[in-house]
Protein backbone atom coordinates (compact mmCIF):
# COMPACT_ATOMS: atom_id res chain seq x y z
CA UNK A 1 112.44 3.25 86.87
CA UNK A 2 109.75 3.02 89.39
CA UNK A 3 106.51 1.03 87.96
CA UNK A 4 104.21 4.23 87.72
CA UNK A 5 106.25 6.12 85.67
CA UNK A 6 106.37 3.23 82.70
CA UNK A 7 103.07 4.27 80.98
CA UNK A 8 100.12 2.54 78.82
CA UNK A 9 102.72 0.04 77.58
CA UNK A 10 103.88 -1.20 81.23
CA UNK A 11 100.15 -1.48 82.14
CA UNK A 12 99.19 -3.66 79.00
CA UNK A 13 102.07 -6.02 79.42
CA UNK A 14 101.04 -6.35 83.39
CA UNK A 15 97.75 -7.01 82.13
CA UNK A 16 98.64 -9.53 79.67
CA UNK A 17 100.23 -11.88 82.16
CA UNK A 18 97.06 -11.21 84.62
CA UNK A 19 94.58 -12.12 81.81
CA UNK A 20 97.04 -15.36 81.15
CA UNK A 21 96.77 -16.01 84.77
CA UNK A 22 93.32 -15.90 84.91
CA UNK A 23 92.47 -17.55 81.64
CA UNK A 24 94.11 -20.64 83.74
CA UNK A 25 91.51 -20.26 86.58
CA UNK A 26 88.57 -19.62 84.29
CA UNK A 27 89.66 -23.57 83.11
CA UNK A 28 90.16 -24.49 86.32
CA UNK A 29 86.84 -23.16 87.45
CA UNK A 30 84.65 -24.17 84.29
CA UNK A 31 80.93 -23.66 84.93
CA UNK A 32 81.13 -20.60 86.96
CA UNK A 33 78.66 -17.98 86.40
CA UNK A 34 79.40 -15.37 83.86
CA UNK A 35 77.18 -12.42 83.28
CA UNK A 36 74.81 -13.33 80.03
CA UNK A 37 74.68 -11.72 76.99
CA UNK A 38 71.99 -9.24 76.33
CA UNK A 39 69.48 -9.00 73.59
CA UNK A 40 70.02 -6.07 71.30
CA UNK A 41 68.32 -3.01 73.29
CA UNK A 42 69.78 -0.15 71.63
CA UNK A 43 71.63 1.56 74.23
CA UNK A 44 69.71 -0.34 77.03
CA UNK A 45 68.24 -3.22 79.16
CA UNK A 46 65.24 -2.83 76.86
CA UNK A 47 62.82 -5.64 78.31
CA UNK A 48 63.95 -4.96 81.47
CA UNK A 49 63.05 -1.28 82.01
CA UNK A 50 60.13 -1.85 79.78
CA UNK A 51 58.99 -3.91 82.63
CA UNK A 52 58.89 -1.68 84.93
CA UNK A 53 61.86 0.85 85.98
CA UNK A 54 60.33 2.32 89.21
CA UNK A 55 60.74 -1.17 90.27
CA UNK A 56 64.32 -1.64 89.30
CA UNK A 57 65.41 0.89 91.61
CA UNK A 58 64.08 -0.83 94.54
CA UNK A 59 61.74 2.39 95.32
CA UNK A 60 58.32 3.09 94.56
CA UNK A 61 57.50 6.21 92.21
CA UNK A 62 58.10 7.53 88.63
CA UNK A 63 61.27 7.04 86.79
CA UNK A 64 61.61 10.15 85.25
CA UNK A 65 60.63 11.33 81.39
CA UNK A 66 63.32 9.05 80.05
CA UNK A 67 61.58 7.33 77.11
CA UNK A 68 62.58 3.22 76.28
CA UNK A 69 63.50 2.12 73.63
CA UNK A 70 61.78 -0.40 71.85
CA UNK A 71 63.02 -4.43 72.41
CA UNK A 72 65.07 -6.10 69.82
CA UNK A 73 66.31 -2.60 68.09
CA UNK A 74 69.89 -1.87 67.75
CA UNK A 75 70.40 1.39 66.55
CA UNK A 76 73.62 3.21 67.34
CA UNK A 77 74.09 5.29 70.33
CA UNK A 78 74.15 8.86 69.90
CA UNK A 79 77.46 11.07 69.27
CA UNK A 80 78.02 12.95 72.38
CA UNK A 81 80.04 16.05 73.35
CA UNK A 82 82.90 14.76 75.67
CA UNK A 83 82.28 18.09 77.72
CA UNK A 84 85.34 20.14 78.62
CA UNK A 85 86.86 17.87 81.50
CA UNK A 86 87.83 15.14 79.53
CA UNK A 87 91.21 15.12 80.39
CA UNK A 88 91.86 12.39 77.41
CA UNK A 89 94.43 15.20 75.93
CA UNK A 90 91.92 16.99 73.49
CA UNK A 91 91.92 20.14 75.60
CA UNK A 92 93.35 22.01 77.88
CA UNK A 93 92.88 23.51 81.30
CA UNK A 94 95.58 26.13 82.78
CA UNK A 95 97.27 26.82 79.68
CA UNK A 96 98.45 22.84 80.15
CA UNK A 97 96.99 19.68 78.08
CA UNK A 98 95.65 17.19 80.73
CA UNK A 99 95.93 13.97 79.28
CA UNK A 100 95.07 10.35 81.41
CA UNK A 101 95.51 8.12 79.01
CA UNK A 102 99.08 7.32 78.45
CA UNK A 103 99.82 7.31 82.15
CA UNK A 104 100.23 4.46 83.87
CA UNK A 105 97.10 3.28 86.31
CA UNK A 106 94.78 4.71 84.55
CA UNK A 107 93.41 0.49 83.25
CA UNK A 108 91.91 -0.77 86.15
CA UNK A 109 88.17 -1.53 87.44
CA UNK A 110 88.11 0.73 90.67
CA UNK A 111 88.04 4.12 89.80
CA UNK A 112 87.52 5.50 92.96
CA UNK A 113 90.85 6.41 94.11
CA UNK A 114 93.28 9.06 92.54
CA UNK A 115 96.06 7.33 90.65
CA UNK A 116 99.92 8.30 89.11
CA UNK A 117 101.10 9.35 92.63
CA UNK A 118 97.45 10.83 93.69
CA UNK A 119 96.05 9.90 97.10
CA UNK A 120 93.08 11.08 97.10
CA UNK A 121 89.60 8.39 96.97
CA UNK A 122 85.83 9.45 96.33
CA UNK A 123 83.46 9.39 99.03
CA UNK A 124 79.80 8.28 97.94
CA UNK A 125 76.82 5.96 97.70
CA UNK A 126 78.68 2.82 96.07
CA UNK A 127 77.42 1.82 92.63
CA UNK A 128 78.92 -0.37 90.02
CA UNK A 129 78.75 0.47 86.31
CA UNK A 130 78.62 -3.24 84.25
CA UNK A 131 78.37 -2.21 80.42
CA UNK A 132 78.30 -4.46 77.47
CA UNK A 133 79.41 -3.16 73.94
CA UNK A 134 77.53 -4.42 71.24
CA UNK A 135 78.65 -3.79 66.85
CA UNK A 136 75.48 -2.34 64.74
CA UNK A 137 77.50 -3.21 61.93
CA UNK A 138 78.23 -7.01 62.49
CA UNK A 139 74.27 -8.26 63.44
CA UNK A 140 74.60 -6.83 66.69
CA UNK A 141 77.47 -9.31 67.98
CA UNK A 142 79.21 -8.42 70.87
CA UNK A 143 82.58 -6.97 70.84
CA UNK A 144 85.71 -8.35 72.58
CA UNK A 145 88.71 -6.86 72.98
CA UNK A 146 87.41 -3.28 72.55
CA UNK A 147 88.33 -0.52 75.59
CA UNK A 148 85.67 1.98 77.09
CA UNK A 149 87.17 5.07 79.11
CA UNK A 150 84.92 6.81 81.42
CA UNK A 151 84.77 9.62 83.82
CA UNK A 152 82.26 11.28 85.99
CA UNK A 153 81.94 13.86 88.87
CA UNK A 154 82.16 13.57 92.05
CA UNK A 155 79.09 13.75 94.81
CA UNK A 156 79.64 17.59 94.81
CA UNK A 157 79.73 17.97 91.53
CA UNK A 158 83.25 18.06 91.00
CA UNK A 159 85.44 16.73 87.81
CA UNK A 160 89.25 15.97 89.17
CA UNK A 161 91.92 17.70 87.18
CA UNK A 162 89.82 20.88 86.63
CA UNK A 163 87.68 21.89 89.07
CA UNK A 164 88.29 23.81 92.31
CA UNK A 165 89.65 21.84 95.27
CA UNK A 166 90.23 18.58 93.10
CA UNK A 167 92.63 19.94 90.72
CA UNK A 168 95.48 17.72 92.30
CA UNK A 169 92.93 14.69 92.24
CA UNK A 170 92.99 11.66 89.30
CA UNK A 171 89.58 9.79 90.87
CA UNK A 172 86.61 8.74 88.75
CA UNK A 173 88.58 8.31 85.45
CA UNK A 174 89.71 4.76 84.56
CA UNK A 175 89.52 2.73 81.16
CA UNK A 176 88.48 -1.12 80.79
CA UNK A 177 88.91 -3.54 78.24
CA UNK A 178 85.90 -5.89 77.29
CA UNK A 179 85.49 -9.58 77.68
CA UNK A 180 84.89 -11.88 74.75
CA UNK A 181 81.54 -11.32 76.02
CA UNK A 182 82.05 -7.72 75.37
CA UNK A 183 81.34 -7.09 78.90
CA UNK A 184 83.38 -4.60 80.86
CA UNK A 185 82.66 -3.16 84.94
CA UNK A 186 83.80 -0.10 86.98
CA UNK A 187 83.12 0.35 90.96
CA UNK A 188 82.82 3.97 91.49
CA UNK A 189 80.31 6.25 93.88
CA UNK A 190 77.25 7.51 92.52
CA UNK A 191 77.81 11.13 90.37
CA UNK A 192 76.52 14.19 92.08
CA UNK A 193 74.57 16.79 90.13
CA UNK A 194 75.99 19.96 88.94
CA UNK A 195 74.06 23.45 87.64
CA UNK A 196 72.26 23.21 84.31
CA UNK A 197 73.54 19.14 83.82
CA UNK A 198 71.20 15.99 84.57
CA UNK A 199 73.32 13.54 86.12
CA UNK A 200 75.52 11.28 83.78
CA UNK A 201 78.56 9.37 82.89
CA UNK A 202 80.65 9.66 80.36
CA UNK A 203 82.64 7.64 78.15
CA UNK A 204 84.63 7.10 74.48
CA UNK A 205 84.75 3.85 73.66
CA UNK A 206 88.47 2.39 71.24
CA UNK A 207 88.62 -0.33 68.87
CA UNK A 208 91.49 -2.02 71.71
CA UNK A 209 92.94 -1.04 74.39
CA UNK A 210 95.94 -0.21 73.52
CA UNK A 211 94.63 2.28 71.34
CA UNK A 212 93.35 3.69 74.07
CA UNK A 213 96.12 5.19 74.85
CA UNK A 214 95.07 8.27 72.03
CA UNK A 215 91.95 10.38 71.90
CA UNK A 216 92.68 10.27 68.09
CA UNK A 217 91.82 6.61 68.02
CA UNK A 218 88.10 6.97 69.84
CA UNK A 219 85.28 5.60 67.54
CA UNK A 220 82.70 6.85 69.83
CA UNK A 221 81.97 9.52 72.52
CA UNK A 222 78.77 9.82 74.39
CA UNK A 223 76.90 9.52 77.69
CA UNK A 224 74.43 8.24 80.18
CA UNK A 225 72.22 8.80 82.61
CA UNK A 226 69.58 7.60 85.19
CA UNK A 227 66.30 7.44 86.22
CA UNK A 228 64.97 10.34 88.05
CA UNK A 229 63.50 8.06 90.83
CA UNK A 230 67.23 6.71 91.73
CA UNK A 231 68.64 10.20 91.33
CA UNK A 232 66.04 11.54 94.24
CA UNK A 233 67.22 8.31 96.35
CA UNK A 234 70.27 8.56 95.52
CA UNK A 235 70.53 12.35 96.42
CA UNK A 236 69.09 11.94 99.69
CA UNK A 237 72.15 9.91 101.15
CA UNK A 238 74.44 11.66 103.42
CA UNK A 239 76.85 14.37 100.98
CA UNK A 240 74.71 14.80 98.01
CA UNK A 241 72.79 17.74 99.58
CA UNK A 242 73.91 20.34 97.06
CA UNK A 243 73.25 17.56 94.41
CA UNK A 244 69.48 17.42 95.33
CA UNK A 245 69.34 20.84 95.45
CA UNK A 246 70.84 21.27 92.12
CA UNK A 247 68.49 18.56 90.92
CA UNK A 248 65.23 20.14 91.56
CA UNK A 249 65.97 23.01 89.69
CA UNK A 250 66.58 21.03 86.29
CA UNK A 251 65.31 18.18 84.02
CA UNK A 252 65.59 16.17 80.76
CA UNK A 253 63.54 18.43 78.88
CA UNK A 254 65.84 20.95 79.59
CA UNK A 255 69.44 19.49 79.67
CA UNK A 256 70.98 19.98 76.68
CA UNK A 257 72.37 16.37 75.92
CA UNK A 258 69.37 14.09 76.65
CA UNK A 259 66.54 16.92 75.60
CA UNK A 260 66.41 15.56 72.22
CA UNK A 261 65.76 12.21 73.77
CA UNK A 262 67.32 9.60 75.84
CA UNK A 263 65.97 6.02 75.32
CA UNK A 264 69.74 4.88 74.36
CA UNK A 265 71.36 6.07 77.35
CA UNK A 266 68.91 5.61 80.21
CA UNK A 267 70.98 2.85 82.15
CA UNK A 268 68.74 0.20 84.33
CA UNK A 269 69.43 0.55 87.55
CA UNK A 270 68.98 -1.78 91.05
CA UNK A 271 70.02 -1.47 94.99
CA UNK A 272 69.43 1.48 96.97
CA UNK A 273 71.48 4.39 98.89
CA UNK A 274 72.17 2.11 101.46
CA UNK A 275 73.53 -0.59 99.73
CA UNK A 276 74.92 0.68 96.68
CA UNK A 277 73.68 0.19 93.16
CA UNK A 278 74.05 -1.30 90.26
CA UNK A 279 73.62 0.58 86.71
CA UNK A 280 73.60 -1.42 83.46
CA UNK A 281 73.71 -0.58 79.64
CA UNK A 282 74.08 -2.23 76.37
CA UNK A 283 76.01 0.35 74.29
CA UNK A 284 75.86 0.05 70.06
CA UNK A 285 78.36 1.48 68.25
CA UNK A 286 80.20 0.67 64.67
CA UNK A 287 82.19 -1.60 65.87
């Protein structure tokens, strides 16, 4: 049987001898820099963007109407719809349940290319999600060992596996497991901006990974989004045209996920168009 048709379980027991194998060079290499573990902010880099989020960007101007949340809280992300491209097996699309999760690929860090026999990769501004998940329930302690699946659209505007033109496309859809950190990072391109949407991410985040392998077992599903001053840079790159067009005509106030607010899901974000960025976020849940 050829290695991507063995499924979730193949994957995890690949992974297990990877994380063995690096376990030995994280001994080897003691004292190496690891990413540090960040205050209780909610759903955010609280301090951070307090300071200042027109800076973070590496642009001058307003960040948008995204409000911050306060330093030191650690309330609970909000419950979000999952949309209706999910593609985590809770709908369908053609008469036929799409359903990532249990095929085999679908754990890994670069979610730019498609995946389970798939060719096609994401053009975009570069940007790398980092994420850490944090447990409202146990005094705000990090938590290892969970899984986080995400998906976005593309720079058009685009969700593979349902819409037009990238129905035979797997790209931007991957899951992670966190570190004992509770740390977790996807490379990806920059989401476009579709009608009547602000731009965001979204994820459900599992109690391990290989629950992952079943909507059923998500404890959480929500999503992100970014400051308006990155989504204008951002949108002026070459191939997000029809994403700053799109833009213009909408805004928080009127998006009908972050309306009601969005001070837990406003990621930080540095780099530029040219460059790439970064986007960051401490994510609560009930761990």
């Amino acid at each position: 049987m050829a290695l991507h048709d063995r499924g979730l379980a193949s994957d995890l027991e690949m992974m297990r001898q990877a994380a063995e194998r690096r376990q030995v060079l994280r001994r080897l290499l003691a004292g190496a820099a690891t990413w540090p573990l960040i205050s209780c902010g909610g759903g955010t880099h609280a301090s951070s963007m307090a300071a200042g989020s027109a800076a973070s960007t590496g642009t001058s101007g307003s960040a948008g109407t995204v409000a911050l949340p306060s330093a030191g809280a650690c309330t609970v992300i909000p419950e979000e719809t999952g949309g209706p491209y999910p593609a985590d097996g809770t709908n369908t699309y053609g008469g036929s349940i799409i359903n990532v999760l249990n095929q085999s690929g679908v754990v890994r860090s670069d979610i730019r290319a498609s995946f389970n026999g798939a060719t096609g990769v994401a053009a975009g501004v570069p940007l790398t999600i980092q994420l850490q998940l944090l447990n409202a329930s146990g005094s705000c302690a990090s938590l290892a060992g969970y899984a986080m699946y995400v998906w976005h659209c593309d720079r058009d505007g685009l969700y593979s596996l349902y819409s037009g033109g990238v129905t035979a496309q797997s790209y931007l859809r991957g899951v992670q497991e966190t570190d004992s950190a509770g740390n977790l990072s996807f490379t990806t391109i920059f989401p476009g901006c579709y009608a009547g949407r602000m731009p965001h991410v979204h994820f459900e985040v599992y109690p391990s990974l290989a629950k992952a392998a079943s909507a059923s077992n998500r404890i959480k599903t929500s999503q992100f989004t970014f400051p308006l001053a990155t989504l204008n840079e951002a949108y002026a790159a070459s191939g997000y045209t029809a994403s700053a067009r799109k833009l213009a005509q909408i805004s928080y106030a009127s998006d009908n996920v972050f309306s009601d607010g969005a001070s837990l899901q406003a990621a930080m974000v540095t780099g530029n168009a040219t460059q790439g960025y970064v986007a960051t976020l401490v994510i609560v849940v009930n761990g």
